[in-house]
Every structure is written in C-alpha cells, then in structure tokens.
PDB file of N, CA and C in Angstrom:
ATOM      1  N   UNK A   1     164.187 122.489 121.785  1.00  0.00           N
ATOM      2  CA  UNK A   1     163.017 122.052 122.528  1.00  0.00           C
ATOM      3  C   UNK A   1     162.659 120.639 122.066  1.00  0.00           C
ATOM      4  N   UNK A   2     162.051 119.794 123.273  1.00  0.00           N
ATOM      5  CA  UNK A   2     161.882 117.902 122.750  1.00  0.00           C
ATOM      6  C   UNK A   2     160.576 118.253 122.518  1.00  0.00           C
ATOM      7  N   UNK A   3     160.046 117.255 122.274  1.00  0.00           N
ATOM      8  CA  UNK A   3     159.042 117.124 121.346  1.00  0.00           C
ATOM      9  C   UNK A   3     157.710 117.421 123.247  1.00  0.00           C
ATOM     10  N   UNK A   4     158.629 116.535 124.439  1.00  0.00           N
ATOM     11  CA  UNK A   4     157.593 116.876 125.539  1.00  0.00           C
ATOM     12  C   UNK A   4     157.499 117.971 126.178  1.00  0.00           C
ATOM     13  N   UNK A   5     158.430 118.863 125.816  1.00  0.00           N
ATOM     14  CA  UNK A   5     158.543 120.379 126.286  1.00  0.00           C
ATOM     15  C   UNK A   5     157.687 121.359 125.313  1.00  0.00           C
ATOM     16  N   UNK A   6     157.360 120.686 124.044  1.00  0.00           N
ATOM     17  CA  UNK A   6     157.006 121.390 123.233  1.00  0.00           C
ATOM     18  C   UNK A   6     154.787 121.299 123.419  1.00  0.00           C
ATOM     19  N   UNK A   7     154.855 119.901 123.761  1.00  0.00           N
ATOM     20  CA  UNK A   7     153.727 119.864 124.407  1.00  0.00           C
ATOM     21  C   UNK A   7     152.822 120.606 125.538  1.00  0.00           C
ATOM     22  N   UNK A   8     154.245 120.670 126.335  1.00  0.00           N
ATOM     23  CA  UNK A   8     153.813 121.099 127.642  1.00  0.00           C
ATOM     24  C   UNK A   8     153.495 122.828 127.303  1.00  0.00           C
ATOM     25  N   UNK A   9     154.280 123.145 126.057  1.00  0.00           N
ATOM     26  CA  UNK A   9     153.705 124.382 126.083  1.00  0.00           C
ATOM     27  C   UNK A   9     152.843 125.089 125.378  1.00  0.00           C
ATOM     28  N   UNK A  10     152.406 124.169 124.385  1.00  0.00           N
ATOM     29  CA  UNK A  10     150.840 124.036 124.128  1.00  0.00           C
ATOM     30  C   UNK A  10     149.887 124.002 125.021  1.00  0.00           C
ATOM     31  N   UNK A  11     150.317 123.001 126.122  1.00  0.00           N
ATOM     32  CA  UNK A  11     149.063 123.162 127.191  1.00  0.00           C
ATOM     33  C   UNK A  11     149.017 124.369 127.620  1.00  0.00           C
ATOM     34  N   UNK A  12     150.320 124.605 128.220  1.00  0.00           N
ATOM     35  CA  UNK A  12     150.229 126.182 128.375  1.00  0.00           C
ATOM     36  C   UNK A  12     149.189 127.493 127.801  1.00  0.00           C
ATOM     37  N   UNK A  13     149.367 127.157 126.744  1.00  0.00           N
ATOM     38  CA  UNK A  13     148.810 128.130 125.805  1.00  0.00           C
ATOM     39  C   UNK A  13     146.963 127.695 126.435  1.00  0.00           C
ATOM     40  N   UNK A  14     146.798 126.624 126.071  1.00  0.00           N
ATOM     41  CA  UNK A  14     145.363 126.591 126.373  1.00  0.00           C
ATOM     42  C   UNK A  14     144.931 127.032 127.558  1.00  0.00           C
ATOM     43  N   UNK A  15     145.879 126.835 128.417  1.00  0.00           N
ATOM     44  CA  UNK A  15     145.404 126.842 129.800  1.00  0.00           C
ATOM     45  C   UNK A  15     145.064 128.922 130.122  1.00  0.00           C
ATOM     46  N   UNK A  16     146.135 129.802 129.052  1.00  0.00           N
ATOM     47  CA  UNK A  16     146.116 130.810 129.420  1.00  0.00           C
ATOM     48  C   UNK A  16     144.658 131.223 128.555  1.00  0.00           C
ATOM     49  N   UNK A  17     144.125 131.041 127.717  1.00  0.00           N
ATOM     50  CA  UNK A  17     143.350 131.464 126.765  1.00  0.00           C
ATOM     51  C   UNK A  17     141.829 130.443 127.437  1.00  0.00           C
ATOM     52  N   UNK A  18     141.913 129.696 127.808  1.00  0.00           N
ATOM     53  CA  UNK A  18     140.646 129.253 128.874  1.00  0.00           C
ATOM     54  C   UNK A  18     140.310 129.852 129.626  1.00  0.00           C
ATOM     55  N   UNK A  19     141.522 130.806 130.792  1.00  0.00           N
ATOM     56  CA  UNK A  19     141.365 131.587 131.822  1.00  0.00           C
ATOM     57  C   UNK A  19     141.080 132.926 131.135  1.00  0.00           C
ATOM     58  N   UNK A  20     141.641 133.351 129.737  1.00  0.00           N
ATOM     59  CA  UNK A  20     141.045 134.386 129.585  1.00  0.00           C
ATOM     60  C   UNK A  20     139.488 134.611 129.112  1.00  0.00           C
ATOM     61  N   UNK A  21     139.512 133.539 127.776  1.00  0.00           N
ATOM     62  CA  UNK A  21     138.057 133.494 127.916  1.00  0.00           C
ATOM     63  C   UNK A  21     136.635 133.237 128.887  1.00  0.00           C
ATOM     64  N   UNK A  22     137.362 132.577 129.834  1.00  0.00           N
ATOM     65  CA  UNK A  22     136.600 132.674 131.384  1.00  0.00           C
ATOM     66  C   UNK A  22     136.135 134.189 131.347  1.00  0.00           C
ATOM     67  N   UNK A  23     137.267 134.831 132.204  1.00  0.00           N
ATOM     68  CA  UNK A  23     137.125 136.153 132.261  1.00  0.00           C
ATOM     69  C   UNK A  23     136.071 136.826 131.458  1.00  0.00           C
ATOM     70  N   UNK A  24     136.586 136.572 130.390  1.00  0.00           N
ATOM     71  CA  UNK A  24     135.973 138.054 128.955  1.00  0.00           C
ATOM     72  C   UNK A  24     134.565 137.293 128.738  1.00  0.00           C
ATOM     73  N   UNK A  25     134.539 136.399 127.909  1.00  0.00           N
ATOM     74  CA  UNK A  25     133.334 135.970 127.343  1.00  0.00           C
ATOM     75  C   UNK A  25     132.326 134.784 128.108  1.00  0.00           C
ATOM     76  N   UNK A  26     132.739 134.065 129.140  1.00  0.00           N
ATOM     77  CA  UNK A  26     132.107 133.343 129.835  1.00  0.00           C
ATOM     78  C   UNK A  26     131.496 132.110 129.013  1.00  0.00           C
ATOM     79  N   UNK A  27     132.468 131.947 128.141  1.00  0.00           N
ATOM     80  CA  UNK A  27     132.206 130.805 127.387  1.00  0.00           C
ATOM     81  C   UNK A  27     132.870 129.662 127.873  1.00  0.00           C
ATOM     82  N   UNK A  28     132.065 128.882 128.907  1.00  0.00           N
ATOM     83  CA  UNK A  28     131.695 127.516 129.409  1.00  0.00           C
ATOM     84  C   UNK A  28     132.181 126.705 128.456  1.00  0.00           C
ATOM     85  N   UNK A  29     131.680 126.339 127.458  1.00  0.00           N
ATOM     86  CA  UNK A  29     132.219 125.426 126.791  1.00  0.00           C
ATOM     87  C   UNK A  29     133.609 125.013 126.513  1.00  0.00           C
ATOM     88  N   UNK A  30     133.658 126.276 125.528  1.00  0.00           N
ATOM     89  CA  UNK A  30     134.940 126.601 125.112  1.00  0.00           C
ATOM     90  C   UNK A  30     136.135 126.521 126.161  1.00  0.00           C
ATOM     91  N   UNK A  31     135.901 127.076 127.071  1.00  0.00           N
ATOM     92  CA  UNK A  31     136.533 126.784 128.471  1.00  0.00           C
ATOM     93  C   UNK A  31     136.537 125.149 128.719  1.00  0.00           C
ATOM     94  N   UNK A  32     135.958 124.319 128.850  1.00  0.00           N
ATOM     95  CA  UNK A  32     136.056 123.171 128.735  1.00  0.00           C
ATOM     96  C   UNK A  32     137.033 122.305 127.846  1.00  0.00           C
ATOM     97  N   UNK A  33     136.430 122.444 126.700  1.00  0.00           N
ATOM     98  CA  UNK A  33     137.271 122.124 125.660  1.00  0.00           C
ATOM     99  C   UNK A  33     139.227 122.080 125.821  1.00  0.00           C
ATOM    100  N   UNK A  34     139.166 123.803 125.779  1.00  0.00           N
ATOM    101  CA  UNK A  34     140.589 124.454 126.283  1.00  0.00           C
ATOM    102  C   UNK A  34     141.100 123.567 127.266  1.00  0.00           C
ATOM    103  N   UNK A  35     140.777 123.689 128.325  1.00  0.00           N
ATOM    104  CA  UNK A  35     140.955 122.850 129.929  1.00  0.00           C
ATOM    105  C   UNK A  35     141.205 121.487 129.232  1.00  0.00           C
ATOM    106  N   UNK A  36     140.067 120.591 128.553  1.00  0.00           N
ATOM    107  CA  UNK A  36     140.448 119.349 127.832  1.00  0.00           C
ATOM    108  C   UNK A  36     141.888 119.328 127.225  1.00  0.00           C
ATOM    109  N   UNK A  37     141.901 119.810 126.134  1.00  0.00           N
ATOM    110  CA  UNK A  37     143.210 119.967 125.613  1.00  0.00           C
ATOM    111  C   UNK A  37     144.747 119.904 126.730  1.00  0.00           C
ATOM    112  N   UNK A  38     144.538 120.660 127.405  1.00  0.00           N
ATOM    113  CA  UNK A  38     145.486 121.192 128.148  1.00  0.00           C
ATOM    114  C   UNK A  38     145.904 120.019 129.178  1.00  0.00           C
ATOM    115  N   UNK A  39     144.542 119.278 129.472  1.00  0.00           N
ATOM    116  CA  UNK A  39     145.403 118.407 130.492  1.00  0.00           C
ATOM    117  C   UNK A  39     145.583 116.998 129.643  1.00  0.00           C
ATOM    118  N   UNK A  40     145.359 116.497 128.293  1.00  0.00           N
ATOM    119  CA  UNK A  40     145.463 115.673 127.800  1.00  0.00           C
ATOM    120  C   UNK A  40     147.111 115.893 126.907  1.00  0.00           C
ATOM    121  N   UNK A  41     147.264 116.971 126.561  1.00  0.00           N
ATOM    122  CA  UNK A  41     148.322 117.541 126.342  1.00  0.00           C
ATOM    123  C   UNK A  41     149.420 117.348 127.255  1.00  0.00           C
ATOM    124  N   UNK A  42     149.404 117.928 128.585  1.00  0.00           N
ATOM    125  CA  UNK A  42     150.120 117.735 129.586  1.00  0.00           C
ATOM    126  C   UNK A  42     150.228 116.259 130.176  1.00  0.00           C
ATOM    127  N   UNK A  43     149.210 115.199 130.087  1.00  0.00           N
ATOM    128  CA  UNK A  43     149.749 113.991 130.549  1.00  0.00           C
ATOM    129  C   UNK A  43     150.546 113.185 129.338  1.00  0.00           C
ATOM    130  N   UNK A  44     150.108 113.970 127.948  1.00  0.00           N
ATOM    131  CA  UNK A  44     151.053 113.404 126.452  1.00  0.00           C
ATOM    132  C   UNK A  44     152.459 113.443 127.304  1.00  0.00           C
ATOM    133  N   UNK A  45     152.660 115.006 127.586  1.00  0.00           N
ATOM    134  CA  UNK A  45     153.782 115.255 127.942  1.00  0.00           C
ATOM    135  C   UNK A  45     155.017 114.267 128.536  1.00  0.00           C
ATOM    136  N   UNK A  46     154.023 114.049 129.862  1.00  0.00           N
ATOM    137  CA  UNK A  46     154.645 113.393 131.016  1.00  0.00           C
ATOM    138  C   UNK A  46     154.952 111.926 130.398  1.00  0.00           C
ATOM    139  N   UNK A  47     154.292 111.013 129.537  1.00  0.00           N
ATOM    140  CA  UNK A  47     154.262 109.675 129.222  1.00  0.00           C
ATOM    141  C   UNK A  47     155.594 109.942 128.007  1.00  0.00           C
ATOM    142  N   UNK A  48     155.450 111.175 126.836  1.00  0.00           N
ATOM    143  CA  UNK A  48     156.813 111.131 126.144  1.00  0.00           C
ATOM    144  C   UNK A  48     157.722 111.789 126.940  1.00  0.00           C
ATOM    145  N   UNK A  49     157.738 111.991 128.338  1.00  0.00           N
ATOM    146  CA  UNK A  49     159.570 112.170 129.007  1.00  0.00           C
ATOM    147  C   UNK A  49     159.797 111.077 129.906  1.00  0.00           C
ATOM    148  N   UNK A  50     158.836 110.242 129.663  1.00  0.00           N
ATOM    149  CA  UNK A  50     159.578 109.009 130.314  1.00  0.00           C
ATOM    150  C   UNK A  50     160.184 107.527 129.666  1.00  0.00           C
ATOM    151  N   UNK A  51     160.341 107.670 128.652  1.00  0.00           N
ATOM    152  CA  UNK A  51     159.408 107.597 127.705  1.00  0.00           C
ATOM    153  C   UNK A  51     158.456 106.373 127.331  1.00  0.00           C
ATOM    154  N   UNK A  52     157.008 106.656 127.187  1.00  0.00           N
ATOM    155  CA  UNK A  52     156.319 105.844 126.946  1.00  0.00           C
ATOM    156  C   UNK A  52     155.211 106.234 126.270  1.00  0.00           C
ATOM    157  N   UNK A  53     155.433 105.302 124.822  1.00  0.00           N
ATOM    158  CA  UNK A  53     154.544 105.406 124.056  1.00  0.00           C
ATOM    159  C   UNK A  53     152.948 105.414 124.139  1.00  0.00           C
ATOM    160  N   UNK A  54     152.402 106.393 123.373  1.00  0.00           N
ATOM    161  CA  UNK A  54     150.613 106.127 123.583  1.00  0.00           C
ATOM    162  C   UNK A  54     149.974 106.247 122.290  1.00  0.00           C
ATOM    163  N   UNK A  55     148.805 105.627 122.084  1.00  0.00           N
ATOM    164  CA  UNK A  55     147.948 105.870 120.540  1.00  0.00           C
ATOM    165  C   UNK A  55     147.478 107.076 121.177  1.00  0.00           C
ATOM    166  N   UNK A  56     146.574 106.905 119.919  1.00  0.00           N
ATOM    167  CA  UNK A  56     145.816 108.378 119.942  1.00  0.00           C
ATOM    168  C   UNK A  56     143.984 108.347 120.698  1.00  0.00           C
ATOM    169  N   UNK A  57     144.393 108.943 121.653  1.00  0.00           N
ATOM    170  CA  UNK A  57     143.696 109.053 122.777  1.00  0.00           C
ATOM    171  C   UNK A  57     143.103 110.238 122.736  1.00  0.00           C
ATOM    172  N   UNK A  58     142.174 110.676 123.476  1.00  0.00           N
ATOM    173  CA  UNK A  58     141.999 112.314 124.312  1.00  0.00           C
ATOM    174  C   UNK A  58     141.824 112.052 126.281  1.00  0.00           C
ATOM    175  N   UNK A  59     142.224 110.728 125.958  1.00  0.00           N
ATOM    176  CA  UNK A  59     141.969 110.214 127.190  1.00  0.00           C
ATOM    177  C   UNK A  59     143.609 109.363 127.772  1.00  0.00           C
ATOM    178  N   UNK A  60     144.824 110.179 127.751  1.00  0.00           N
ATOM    179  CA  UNK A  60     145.630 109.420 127.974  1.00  0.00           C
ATOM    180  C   UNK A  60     145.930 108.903 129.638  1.00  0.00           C
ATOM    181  N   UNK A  61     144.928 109.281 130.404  1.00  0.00           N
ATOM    182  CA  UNK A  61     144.957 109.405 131.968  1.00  0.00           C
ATOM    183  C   UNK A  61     145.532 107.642 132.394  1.00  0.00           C
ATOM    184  N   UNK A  62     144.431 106.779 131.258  1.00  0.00           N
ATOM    185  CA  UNK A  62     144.946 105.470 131.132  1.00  0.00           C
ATOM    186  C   UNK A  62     146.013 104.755 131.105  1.00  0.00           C
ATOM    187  N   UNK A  63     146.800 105.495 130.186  1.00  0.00           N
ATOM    188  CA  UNK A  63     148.072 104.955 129.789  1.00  0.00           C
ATOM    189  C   UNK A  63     148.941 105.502 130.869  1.00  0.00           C
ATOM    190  N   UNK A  64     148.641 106.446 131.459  1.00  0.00           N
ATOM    191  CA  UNK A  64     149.684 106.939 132.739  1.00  0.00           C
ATOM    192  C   UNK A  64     149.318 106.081 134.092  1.00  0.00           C
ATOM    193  N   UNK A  65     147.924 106.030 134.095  1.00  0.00           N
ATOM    194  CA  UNK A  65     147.501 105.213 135.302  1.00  0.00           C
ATOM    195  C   UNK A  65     148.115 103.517 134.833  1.00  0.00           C
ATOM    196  N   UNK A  66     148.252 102.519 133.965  1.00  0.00           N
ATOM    197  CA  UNK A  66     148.621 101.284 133.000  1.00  0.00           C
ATOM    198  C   UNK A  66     150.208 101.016 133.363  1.00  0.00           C
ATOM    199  N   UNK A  67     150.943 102.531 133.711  1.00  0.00           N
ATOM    200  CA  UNK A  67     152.220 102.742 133.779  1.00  0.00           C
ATOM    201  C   UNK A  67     152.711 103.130 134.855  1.00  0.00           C
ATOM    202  N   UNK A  68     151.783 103.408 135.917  1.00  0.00           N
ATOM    203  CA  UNK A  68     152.349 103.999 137.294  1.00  0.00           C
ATOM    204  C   UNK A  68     153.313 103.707 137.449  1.00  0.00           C
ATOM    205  N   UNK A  69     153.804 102.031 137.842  1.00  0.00           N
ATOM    206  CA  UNK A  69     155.099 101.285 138.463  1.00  0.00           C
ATOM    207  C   UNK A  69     156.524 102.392 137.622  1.00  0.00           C
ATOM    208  N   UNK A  70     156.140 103.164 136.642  1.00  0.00           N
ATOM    209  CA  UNK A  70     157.582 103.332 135.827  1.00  0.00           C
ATOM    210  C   UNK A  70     157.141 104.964 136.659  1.00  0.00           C
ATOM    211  N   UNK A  71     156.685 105.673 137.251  1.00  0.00           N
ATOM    212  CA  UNK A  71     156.271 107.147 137.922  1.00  0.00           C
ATOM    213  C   UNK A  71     157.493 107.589 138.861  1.00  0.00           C
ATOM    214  N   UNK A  72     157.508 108.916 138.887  1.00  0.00           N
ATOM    215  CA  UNK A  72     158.263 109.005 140.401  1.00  0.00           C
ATOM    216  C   UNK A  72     156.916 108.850 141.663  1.00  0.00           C
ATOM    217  N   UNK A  73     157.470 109.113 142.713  1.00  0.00           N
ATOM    218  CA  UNK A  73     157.081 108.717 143.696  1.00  0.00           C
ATOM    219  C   UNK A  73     155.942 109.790 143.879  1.00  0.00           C
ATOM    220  N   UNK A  74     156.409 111.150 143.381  1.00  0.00           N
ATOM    221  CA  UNK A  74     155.787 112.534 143.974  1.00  0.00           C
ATOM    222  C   UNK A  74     154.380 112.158 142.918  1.00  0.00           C
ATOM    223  N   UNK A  75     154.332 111.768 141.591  1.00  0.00           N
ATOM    224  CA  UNK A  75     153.345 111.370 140.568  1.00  0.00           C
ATOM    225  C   UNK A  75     152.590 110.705 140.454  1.00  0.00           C
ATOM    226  N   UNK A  76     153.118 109.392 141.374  1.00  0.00           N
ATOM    227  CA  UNK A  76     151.675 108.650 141.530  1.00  0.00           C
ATOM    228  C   UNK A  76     151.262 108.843 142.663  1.00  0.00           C
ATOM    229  N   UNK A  77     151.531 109.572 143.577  1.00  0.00           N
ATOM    230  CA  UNK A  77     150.489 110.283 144.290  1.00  0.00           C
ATOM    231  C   UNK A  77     149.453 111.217 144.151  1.00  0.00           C
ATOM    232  N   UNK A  78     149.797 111.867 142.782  1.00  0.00           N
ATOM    233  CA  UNK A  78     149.028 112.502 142.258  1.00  0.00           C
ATOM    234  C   UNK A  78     147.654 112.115 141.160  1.00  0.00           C
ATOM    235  N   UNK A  79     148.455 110.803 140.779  1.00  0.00           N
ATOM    236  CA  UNK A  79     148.218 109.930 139.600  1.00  0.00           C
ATOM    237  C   UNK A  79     146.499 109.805 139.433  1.00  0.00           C
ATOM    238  N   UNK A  80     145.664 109.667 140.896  1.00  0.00           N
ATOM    239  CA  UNK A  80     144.448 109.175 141.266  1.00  0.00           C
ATOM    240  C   UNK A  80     143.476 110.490 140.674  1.00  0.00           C
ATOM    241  N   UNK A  81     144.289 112.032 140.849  1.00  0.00           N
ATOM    242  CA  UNK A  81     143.650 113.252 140.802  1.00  0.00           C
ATOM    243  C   UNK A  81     143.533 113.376 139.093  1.00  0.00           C
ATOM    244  N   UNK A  82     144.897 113.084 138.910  1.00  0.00           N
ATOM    245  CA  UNK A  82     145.072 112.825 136.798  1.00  0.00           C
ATOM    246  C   UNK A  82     144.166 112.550 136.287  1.00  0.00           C
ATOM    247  N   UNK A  83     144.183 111.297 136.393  1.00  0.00           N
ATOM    248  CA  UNK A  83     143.514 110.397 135.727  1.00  0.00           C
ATOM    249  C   UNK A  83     141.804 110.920 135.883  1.00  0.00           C
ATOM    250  N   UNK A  84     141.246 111.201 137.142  1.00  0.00           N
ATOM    251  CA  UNK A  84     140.244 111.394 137.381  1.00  0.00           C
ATOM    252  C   UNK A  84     139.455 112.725 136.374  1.00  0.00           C
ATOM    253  N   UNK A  85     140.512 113.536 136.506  1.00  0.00           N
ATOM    254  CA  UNK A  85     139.975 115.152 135.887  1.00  0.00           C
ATOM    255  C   UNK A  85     140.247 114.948 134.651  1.00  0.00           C
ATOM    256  N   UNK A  86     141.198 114.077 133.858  1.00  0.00           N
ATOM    257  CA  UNK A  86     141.369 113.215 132.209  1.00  0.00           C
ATOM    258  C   UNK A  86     139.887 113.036 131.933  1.00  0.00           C
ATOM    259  N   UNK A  87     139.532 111.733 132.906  1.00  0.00           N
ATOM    260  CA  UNK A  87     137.772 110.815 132.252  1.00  0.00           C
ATOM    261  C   UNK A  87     137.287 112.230 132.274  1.00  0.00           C
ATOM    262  N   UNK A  88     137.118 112.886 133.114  1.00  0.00           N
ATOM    263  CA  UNK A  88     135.612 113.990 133.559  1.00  0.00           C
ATOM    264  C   UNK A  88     135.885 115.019 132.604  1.00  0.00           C
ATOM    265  N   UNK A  89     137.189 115.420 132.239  1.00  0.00           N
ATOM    266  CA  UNK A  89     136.836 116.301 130.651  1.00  0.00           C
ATOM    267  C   UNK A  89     136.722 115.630 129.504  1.00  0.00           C
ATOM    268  N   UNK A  90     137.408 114.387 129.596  1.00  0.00           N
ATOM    269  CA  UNK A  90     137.023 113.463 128.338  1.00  0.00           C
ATOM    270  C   UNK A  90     135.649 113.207 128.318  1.00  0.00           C
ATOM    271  N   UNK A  91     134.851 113.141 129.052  1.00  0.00           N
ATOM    272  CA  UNK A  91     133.521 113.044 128.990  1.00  0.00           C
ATOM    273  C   UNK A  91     132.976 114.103 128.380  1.00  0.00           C
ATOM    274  N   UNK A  92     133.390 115.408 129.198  1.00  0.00           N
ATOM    275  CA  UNK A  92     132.425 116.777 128.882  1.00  0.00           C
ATOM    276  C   UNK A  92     133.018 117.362 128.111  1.00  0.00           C
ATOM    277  N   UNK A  93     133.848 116.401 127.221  1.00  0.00           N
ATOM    278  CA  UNK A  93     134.292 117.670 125.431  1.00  0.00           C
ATOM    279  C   UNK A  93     133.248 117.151 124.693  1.00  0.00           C
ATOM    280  N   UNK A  94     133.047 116.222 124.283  1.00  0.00           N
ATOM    281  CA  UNK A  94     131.921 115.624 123.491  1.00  0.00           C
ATOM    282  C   UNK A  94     130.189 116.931 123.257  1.00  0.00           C
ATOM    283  N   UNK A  95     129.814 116.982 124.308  1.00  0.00           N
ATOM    284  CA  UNK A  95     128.883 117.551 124.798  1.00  0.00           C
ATOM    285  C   UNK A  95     129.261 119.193 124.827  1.00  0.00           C
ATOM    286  N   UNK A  96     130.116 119.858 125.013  1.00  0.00           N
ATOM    287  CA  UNK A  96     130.808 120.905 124.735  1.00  0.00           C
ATOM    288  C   UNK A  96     131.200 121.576 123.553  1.00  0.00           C
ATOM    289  N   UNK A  97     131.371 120.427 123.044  1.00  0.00           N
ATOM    290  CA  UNK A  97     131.694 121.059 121.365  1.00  0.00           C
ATOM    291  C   UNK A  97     130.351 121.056 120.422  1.00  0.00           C
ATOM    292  N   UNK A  98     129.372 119.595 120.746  1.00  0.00           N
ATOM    293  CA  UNK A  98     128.463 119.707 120.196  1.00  0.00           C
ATOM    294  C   UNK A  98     126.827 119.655 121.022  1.00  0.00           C
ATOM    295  N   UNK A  99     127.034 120.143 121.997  1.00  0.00           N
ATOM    296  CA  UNK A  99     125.695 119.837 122.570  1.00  0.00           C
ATOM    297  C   UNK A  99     124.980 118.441 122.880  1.00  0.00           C
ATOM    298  N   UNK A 100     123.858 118.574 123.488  1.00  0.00           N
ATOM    299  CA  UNK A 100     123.340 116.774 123.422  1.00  0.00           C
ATOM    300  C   UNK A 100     122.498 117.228 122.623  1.00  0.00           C
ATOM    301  N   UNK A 101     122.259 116.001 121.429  1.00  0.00           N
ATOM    302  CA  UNK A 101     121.345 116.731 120.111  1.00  0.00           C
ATOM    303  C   UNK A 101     120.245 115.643 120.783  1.00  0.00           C
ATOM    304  N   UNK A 102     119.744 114.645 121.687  1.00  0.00           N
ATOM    305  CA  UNK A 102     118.693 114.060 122.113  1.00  0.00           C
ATOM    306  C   UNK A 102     118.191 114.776 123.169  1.00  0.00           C
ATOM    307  N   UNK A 103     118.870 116.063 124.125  1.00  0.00           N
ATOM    308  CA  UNK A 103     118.028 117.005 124.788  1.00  0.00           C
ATOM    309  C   UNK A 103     117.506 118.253 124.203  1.00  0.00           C
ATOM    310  N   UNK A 104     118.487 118.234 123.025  1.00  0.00           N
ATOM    311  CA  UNK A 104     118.127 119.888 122.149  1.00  0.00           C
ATOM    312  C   UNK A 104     119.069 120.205 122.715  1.00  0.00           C
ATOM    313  N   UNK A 105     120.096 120.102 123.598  1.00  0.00           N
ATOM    314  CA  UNK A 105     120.671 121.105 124.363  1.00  0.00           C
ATOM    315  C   UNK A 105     121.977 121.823 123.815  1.00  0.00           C
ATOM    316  N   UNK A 106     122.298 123.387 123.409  1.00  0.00           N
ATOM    317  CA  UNK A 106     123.095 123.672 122.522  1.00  0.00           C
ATOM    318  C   UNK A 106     124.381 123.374 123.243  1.00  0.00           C
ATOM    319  N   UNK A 107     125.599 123.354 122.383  1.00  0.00           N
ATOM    320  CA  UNK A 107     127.317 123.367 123.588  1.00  0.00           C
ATOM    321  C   UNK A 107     127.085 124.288 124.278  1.00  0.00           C
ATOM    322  N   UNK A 108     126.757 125.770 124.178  1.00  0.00           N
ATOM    323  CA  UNK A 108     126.871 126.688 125.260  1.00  0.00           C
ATOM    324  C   UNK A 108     126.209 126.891 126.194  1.00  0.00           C
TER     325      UNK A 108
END
C-alpha cells in the first residue's frame, strides 16, 4: 500500500464512524470533526498521487485548487465542490472541538 492509498483509507475509516456516530449518539460535533478529517485526508490523498507536495494544512482544498492545470479533466470539475466543503469544515472544526468560548457556546 502507497503512502496515498493508505490515506484514502483513513478517510475511510472516518467517514464510516461519523455515519455511525450520526446514527447512535447524534453527536454533531464529533460528526463534524470526523467529516473534517476525512475530506482533508482524502484531498492529502489526491495531491500525493499526483504527485504534489503540501505543508501542513487542514485546509488542503488550496493546494488542489493552486494545482488544477496538473487535474484530470473529470476533477476539476469537481474541484469548485472540494475546495468549497474543505473551507466550510475547516471553518467548523475549530468551533466543534472547542465551542465559541465568547458565546459560552459548548462544541456540542
């Protein structure tokens, strides 16, 4: 297994244990988080099988959107949806893991 197959199935993993905790415990957050992981994981993926290097991000939507011209065709059509659902959980892990401590408001 390469190092981007090995990624991709980490995301995996999150992605199944988000949907379960959906289900069972209805933990929103945590669900978030998971979902975070999973698609920041999965665009790691896609940038090391092409290969192109990235720092350390939780936000790599950038470096894939920075790199389109090197995409297949079917990917950067998709590229606009990536990148988009990248910022919008990169935003809402912050707040997920720790709440907004200027509303009081807890992560869950």
């Amino acid at each position: 297994m390469n190092l981007a197959e090995g990624l991709l199935q980490e995301a995996r993993i999150r992605i199944t244990y988000a949907e379960l905790d959906l289900k069972e415990s209805k933990d929103f957050a945590f669900c978030v988080r998971l979902s975070q992981e999973a698609v920041e994981l999965s665009i790691k993926a896609m940038l090391r099988a092409l290969p192109i290097e990235y720092s350390k991000t939780h936000d790599p939507g950038k470096i894939l959107e920075a790199n389109k011209d090197r995409l297949p065709e079917w990917l950067r059509q998709e590229l606009s949806n990536i990148t988009y659902t990248s910022r919008w959980l990169r935003a809402e892990r912050e707040p997920s893991m720790y709440g907004d401590e200027i509303e009081g408001i807890p992560p869950n």
